[in-house]
N, C-alpha and C. Protein backbone atom coordinates (compact mmCIF):
# COMPACT_ATOMS: atom_id res chain seq x y z
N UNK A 1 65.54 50.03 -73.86
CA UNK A 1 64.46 50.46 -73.00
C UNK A 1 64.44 49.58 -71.76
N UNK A 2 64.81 50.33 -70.46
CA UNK A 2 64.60 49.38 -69.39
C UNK A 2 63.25 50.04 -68.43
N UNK A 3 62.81 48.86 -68.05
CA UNK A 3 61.36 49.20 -67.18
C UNK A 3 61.56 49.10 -65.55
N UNK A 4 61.50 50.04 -64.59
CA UNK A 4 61.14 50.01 -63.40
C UNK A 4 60.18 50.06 -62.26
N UNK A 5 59.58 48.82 -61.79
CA UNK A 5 58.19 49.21 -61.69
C UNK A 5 58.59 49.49 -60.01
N UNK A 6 58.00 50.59 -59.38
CA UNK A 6 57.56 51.15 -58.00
C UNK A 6 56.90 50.40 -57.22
N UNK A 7 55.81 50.38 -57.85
CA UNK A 7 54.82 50.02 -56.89
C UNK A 7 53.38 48.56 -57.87
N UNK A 8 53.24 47.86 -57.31
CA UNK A 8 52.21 46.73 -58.01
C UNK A 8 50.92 46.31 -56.70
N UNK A 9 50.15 46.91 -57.15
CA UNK A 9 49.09 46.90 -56.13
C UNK A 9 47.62 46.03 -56.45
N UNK A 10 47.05 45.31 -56.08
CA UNK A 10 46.04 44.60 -56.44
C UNK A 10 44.77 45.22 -55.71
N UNK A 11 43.76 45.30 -56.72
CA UNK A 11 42.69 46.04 -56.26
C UNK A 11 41.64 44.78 -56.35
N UNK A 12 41.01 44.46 -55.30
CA UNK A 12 40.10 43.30 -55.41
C UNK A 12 38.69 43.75 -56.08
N UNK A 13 38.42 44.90 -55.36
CA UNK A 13 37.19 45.63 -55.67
C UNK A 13 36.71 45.59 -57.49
N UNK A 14 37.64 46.22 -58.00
CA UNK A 14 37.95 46.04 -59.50
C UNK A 14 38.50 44.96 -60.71
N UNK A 15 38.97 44.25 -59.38
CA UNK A 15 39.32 42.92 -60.32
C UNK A 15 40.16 43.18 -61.14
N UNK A 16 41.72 44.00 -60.84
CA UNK A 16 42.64 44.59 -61.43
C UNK A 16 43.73 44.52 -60.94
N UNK A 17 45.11 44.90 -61.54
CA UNK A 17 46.33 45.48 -60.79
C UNK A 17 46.73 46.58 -61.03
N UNK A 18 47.31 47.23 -60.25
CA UNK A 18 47.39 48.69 -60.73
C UNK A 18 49.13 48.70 -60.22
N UNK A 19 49.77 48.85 -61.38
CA UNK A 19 51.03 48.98 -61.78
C UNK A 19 51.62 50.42 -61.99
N UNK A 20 52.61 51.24 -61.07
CA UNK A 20 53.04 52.28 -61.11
C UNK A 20 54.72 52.22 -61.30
N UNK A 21 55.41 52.61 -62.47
CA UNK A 21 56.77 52.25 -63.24
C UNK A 21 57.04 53.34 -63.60
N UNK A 22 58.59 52.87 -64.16
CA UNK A 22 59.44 54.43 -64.75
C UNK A 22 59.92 53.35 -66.22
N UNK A 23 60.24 54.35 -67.52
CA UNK A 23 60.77 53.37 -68.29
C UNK A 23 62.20 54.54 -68.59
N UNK A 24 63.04 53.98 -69.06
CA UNK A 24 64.20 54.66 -69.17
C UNK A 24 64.82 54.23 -70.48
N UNK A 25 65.19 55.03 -71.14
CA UNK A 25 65.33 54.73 -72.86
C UNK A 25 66.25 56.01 -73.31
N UNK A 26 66.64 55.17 -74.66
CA UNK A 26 67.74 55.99 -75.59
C UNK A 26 67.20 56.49 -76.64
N UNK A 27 67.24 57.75 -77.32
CA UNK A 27 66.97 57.69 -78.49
C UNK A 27 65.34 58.37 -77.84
N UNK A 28 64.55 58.41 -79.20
CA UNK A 28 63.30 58.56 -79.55
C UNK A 28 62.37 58.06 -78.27
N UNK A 29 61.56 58.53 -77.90
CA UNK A 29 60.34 58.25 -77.03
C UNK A 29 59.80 57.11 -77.39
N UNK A 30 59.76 55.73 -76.60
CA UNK A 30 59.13 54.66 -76.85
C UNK A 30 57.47 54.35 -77.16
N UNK A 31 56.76 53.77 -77.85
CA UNK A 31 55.38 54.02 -78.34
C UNK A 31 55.01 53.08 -77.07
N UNK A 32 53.30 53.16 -77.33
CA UNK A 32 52.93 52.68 -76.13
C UNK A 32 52.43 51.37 -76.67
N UNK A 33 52.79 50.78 -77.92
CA UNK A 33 52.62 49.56 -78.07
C UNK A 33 53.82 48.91 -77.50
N UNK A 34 55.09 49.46 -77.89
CA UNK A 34 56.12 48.88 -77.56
C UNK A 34 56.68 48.67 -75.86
N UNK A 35 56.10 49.85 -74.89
CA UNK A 35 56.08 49.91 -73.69
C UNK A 35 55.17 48.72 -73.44
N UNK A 36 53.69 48.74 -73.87
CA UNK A 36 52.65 47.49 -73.45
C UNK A 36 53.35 46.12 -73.30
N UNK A 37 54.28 46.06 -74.58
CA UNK A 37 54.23 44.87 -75.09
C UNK A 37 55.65 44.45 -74.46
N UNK A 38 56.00 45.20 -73.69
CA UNK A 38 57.27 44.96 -72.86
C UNK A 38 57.11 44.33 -71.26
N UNK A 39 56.14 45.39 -70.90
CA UNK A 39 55.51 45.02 -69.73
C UNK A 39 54.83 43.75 -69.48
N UNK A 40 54.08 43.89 -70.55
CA UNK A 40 52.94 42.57 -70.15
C UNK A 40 53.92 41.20 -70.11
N UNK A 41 55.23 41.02 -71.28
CA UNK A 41 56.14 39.87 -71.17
C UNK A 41 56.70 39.97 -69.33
N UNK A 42 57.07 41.10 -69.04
CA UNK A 42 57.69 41.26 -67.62
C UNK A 42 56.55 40.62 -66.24
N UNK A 43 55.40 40.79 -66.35
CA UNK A 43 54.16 40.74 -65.57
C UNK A 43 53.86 39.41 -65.91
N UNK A 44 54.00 38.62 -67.17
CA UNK A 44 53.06 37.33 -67.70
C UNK A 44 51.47 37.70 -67.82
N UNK A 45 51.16 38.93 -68.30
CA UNK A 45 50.01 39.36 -68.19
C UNK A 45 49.82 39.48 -70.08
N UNK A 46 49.07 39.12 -70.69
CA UNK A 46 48.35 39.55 -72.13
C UNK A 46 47.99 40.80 -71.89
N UNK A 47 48.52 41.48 -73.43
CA UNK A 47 48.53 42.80 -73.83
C UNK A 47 46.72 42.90 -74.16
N UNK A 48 46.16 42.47 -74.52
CA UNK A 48 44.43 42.77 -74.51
C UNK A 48 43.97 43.20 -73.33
N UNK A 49 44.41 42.40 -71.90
CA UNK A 49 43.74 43.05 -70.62
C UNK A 49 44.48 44.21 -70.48
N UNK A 50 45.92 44.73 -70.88
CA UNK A 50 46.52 45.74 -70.32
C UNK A 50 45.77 47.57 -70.41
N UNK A 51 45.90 48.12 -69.57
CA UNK A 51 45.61 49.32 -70.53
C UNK A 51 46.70 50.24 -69.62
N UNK A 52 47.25 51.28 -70.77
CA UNK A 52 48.71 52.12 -70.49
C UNK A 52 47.62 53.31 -69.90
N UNK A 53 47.68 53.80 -68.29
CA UNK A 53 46.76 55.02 -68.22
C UNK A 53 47.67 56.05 -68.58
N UNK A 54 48.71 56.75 -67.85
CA UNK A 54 49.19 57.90 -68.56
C UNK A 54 51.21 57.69 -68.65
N UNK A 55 51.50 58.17 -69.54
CA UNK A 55 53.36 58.20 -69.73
C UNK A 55 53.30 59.48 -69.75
N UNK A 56 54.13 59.96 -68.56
CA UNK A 56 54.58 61.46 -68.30
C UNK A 56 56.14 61.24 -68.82
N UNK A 57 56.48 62.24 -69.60
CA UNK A 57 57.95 62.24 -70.18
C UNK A 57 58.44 63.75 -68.85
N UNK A 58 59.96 63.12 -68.86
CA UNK A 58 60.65 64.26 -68.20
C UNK A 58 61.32 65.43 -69.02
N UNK A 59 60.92 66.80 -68.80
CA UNK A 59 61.52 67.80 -69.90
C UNK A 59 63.67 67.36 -69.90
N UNK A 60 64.36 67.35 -70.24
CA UNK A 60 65.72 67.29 -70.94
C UNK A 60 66.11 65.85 -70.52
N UNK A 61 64.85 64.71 -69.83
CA UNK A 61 66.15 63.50 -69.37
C UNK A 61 65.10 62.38 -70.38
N UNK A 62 65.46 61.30 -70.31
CA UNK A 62 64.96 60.33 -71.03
C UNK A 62 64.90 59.01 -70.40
N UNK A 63 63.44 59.76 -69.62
CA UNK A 63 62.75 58.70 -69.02
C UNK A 63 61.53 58.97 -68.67
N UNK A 64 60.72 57.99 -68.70
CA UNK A 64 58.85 58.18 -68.75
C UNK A 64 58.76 57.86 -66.88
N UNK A 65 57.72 58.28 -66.51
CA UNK A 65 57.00 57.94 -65.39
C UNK A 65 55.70 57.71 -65.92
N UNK A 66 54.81 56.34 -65.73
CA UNK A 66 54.04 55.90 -66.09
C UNK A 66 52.72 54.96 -65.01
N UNK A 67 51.51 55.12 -65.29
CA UNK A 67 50.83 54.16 -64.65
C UNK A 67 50.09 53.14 -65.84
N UNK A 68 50.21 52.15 -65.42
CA UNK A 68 49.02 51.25 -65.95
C UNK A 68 48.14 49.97 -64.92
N UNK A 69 47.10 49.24 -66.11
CA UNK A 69 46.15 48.81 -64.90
C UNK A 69 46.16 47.14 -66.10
N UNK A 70 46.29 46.35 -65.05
CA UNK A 70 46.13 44.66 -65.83
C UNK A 70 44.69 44.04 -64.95
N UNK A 71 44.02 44.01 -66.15
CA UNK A 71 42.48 43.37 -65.53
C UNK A 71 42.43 42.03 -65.52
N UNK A 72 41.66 41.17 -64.55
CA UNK A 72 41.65 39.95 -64.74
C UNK A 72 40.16 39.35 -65.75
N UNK A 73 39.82 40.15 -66.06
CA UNK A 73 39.26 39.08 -67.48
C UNK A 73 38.47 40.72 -68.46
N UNK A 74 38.48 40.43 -69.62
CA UNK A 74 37.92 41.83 -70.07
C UNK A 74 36.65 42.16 -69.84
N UNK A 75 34.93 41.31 -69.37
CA UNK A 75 34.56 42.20 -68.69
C UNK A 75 34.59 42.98 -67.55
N UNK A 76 35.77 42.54 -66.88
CA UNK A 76 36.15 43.75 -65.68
C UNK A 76 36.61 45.07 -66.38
N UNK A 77 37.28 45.00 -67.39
CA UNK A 77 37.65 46.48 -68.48
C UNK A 77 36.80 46.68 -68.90
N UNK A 78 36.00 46.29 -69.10
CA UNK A 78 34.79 47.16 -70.58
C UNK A 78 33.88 47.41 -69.24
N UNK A 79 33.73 47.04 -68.02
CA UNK A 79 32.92 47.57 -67.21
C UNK A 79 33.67 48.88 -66.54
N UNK A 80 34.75 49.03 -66.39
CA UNK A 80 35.08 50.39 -65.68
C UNK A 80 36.54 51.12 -66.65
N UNK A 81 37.02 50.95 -67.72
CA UNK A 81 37.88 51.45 -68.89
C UNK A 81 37.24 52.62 -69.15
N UNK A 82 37.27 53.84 -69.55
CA UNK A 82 36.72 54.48 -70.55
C UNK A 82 37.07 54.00 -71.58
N UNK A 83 36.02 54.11 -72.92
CA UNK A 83 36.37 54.07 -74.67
C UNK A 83 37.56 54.11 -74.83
N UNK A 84 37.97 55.24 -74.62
CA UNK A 84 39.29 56.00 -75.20
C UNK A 84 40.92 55.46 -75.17
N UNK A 85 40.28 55.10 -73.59
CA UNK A 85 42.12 54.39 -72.99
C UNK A 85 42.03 53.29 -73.44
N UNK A 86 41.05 52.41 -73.77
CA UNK A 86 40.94 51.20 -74.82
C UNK A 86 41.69 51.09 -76.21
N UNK A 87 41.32 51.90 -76.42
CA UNK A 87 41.59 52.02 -77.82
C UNK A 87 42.96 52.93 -78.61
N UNK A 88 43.67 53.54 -77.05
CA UNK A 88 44.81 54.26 -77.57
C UNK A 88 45.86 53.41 -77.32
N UNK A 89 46.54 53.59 -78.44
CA UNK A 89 47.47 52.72 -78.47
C UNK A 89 47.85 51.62 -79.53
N UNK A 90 46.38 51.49 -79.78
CA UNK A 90 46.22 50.33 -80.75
C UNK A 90 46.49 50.68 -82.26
N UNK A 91 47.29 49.74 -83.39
CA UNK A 91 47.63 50.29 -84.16
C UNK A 91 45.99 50.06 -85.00
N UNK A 92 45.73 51.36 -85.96
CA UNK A 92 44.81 51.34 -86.72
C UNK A 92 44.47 50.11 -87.82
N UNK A 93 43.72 49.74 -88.59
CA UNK A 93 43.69 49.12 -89.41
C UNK A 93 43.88 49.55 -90.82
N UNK A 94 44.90 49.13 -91.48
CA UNK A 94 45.03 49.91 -92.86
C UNK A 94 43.92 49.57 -93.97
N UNK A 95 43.98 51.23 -94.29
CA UNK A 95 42.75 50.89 -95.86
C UNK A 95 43.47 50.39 -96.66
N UNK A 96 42.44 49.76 -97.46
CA UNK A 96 43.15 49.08 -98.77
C UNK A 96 43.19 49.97 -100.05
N UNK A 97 44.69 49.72 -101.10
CA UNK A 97 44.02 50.55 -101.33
C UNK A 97 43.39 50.43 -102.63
N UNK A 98 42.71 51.28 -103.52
CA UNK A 98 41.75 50.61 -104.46
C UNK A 98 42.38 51.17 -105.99
């Protein structure tokens, strides 16, 4: 999986970066833990502030076009994140089982 980032833009207003990339890969569609957790080593940014906004796949080639956003402390995310993009991505917690 190699990562190409476009464009890295800093938004002061938001207290964010807003990161626009391509990822290019073999095989199977990369998860978005494994994309996160690629990026954030590339950036020096922690995967907790990251959030993946959308991975557009290309129909027959194998490669994503992607945006994401690196906040500088998490109440700047929990103030403008929706729920949702928080929380996708993240692996669930397993039941135990009884």
């Amino acid at each position: 999986m190699d990562i190409t980032i476009s464009s890295d833009r800093r938004n002061e207003l938001l207290a964010r970066r807003e990161v626009e990339f391509a990822v290019s890969h073999d095989g199977a569609t990369p998860s978005r833990m494994m994309i996160g957790a690629k990026l954030g080593a590339m950036l020096n940014a922690p995967e907790s502030l990251l959030v993946l906004d959308s991975l557009r796949t290309h129909f027959g080639r194998s490669d994503l076009s992607c945006t994401a956003r690196i906040y500088d402390n998490e109440e700047a995310k929990k103030r403008t994140e929706p729920a949702f993009l928080m929380v996708r991505g993240v692996p669930k917690p397993k039941e135990e089982a009884v």
